[in-house]
Every structure is written in structure tokens, then in C-alpha cells.
N, C-alpha and C. Protein backbone atom coordinates (compact mmCIF):
# COMPACT_ATOMS: atom_id res chain seq x y z
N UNK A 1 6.79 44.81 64.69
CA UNK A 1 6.85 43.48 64.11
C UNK A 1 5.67 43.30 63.14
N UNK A 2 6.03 43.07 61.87
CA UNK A 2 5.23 42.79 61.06
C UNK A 2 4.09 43.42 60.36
N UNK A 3 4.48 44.80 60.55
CA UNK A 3 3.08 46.00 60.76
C UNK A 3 2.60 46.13 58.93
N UNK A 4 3.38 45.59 58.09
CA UNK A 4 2.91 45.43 56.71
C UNK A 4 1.52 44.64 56.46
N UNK A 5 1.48 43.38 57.10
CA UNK A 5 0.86 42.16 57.29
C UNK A 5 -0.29 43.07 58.37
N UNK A 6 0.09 43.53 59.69
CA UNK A 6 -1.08 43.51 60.52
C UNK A 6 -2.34 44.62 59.90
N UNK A 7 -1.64 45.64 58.93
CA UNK A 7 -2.32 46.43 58.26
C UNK A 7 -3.67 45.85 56.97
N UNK A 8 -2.88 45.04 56.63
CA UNK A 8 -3.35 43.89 55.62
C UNK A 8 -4.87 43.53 56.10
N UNK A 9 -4.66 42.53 57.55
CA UNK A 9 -5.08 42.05 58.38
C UNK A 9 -6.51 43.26 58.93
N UNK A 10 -5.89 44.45 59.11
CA UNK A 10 -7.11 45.23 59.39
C UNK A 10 -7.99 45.46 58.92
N UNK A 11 -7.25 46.11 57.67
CA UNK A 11 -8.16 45.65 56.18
C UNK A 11 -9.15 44.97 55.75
N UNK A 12 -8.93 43.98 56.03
CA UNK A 12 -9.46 42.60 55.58
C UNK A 12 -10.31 42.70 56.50
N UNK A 13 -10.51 42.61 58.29
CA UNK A 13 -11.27 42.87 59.16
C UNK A 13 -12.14 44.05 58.86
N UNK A 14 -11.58 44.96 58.40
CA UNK A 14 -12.75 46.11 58.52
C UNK A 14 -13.94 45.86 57.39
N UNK A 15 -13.73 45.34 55.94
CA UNK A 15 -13.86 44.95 55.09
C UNK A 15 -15.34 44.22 55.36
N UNK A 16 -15.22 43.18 56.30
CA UNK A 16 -16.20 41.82 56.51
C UNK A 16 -17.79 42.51 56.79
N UNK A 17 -18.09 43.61 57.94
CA UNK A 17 -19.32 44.17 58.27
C UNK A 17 -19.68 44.77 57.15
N UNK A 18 -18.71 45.54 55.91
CA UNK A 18 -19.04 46.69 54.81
C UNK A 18 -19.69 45.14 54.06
N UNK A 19 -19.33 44.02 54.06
CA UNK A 19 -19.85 43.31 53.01
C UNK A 19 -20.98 42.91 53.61
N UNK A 20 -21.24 42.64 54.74
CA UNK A 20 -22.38 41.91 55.28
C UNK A 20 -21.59 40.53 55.68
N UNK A 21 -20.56 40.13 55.95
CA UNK A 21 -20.34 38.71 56.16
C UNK A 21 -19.78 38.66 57.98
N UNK A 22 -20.58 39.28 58.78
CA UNK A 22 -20.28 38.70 59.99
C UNK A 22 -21.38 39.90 60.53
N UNK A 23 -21.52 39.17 61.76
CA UNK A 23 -22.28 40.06 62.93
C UNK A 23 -21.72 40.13 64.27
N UNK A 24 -22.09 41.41 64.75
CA UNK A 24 -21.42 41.58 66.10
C UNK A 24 -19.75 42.18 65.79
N UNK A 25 -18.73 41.01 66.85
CA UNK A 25 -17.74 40.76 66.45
C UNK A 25 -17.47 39.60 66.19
N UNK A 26 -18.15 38.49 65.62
CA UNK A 26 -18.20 37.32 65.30
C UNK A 26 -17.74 36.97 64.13
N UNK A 27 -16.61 36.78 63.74
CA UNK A 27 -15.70 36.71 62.33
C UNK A 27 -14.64 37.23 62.56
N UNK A 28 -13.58 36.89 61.82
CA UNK A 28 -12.71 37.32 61.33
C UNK A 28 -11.19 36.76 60.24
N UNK A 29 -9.98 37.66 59.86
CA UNK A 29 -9.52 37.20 59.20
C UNK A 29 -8.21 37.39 60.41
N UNK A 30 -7.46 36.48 59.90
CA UNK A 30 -6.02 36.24 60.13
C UNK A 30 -4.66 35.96 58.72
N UNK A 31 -3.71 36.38 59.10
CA UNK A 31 -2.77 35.99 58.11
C UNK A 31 -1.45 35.45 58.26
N UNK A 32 -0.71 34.42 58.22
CA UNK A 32 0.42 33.98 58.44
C UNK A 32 1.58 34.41 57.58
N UNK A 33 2.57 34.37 58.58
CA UNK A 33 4.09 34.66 58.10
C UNK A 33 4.17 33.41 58.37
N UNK A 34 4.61 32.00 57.77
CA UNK A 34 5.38 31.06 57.64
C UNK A 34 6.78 30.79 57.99
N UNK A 35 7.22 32.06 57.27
CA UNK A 35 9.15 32.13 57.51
C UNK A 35 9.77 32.38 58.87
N UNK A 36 8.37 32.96 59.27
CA UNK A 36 8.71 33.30 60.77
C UNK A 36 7.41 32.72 62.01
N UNK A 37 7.18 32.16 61.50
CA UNK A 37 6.11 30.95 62.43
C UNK A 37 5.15 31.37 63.22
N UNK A 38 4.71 32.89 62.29
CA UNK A 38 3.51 33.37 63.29
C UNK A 38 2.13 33.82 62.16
N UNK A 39 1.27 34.17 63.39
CA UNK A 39 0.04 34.33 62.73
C UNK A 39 -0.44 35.87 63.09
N UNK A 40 -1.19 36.60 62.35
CA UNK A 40 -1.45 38.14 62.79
C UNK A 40 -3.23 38.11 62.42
N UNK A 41 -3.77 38.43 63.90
CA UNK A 41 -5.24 37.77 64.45
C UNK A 41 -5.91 38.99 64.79
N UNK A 42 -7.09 39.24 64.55
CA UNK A 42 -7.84 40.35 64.93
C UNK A 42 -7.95 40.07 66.67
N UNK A 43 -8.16 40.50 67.54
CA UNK A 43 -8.46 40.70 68.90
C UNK A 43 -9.70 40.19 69.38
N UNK A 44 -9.88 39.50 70.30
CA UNK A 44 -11.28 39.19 70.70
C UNK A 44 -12.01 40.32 71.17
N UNK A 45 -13.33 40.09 70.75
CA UNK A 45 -14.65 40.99 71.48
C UNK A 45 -14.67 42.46 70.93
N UNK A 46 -13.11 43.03 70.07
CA UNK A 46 -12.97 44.27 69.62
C UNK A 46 -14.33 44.55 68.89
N UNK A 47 -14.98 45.63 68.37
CA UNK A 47 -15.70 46.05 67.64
C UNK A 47 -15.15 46.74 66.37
N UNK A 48 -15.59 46.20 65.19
CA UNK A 48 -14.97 46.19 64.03
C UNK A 48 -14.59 47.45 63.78
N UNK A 49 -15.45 48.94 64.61
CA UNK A 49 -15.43 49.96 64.39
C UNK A 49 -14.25 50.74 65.05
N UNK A 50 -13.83 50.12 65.93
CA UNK A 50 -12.92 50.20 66.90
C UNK A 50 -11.64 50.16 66.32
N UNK A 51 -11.38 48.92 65.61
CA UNK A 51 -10.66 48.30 65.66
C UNK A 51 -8.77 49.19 64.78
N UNK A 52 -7.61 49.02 65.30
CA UNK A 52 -6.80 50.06 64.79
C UNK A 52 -5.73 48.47 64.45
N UNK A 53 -4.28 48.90 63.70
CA UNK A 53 -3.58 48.03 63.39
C UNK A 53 -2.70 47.52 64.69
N UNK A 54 -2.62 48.65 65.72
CA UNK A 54 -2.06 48.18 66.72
C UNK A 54 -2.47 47.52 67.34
N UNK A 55 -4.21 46.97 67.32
CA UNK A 55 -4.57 45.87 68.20
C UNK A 55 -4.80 44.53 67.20
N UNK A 56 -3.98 44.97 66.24
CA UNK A 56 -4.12 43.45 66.23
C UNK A 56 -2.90 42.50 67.33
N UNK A 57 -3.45 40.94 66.87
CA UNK A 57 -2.44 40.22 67.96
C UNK A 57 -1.37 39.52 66.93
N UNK A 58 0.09 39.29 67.70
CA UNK A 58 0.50 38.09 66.56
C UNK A 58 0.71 36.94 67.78
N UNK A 59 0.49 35.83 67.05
CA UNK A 59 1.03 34.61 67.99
C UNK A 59 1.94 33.81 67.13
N UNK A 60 2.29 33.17 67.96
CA UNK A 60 3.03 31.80 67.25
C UNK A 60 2.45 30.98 67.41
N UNK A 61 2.83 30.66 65.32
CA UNK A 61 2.09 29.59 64.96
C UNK A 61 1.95 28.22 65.34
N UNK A 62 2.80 28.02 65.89
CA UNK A 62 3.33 26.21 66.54
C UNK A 62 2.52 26.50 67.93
N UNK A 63 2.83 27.28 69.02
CA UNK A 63 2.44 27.19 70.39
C UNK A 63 1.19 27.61 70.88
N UNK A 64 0.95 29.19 69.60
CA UNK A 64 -0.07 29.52 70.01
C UNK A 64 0.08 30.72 71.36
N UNK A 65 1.36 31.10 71.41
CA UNK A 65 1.51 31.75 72.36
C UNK A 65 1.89 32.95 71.80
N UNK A 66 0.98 34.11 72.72
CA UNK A 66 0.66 35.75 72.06
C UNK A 66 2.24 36.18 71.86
N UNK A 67 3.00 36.50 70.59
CA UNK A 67 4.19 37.27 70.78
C UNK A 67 4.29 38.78 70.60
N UNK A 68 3.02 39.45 70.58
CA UNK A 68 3.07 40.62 70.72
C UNK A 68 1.74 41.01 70.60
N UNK A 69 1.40 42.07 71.50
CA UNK A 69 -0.29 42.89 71.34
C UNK A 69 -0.50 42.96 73.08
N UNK A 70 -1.73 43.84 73.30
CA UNK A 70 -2.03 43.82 74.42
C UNK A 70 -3.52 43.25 75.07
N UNK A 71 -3.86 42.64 73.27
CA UNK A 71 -5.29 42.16 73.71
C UNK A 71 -5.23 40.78 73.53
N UNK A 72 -6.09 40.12 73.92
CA UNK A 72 -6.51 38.74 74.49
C UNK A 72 -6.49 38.50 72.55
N UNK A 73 -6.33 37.19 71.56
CA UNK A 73 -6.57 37.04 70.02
C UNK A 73 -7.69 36.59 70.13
N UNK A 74 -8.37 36.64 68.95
CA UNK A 74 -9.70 36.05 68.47
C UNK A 74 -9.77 34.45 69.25
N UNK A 75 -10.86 34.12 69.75
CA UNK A 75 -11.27 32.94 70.31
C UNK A 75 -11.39 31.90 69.36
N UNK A 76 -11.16 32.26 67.96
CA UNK A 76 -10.89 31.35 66.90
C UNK A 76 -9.39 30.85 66.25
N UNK A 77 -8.56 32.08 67.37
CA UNK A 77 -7.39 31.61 66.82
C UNK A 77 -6.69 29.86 66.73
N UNK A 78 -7.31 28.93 67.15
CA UNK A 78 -6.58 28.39 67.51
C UNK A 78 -6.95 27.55 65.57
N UNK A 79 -8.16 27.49 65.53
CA UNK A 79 -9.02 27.57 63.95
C UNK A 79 -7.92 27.86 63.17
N UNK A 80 -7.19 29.38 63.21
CA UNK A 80 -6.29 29.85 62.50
C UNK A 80 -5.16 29.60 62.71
N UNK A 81 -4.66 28.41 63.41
CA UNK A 81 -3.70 28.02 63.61
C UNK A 81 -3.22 26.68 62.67
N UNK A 82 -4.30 26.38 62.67
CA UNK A 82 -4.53 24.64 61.72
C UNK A 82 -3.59 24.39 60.42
């Protein structure tokens, strides 16, 4: 589901430490599918170095409820829900 976007999404995550714009695992990006009412979220607590396309999370955008991944989403998702 959506592995165009979650790749995107990794991207963009791996991206943030090479620039200097986050520390730790404290940041990140997310990206929405609209047409299909979800959001694709980096993983909480992952380490940026770590991090692969399969962990990202997707939820839905309305509930907020994980529709696919095996890790817990960013503790900001709900931020990225807005």
C-alpha cells in the first residue's frame, strides 16, 4: 500500500539529520494521500539511520488509526493529521 509515497516519505526523513534540521529522533516528515484518507508517518523512536521504507506507518487520516506497519507512528502524528 502506497510504497511510491512511503519511499518519498523516507527520503525526506533521511534527508532532515544530512541537513542539520532535527536531533536525536526528534522530527519528522509525513505525507498524505487525500483520495484515500491516509497519511504515511515516519515511526516513533526509529533512528534516522535505521530507518527502511517498510517501517514507515500509514494511518488514517480522519481516525488516526494505524492501517498498516508494525511500528507504533511518530508521537506527532496526530500534528500531521490537522
Amino acid at each position: 500500500m502506497l510504497e511510491e509515497l512511503k519511499q518519498q516519505v523516507l527520503e525526506a526523513n533521511l534527508a532532515l539529520p544530512r541537513h542539520g534540521l532535527v536531533v536525536f529522533t526528534w522530527g519528522n516528515v509525513s505525507a498524505v494521500d487525500r483520495e484515500q484518507g491516509l497519511v504515511v508517518i515516519k515511526p516513533s523512536g526509529v533512528s534516522y539511520e535505521a530507518m527502511k521504507r517498510d517501517d514507515m506507518v500509514v494511518v488514517d487520516l480522519e481516525s488516526g488509526e494505524v492501517r498498516e506497519g508494525n511500528m507504533r507512528p511518530s508521537s506527532d502524528t496526530d500534528t500531521h493529521r490537522a
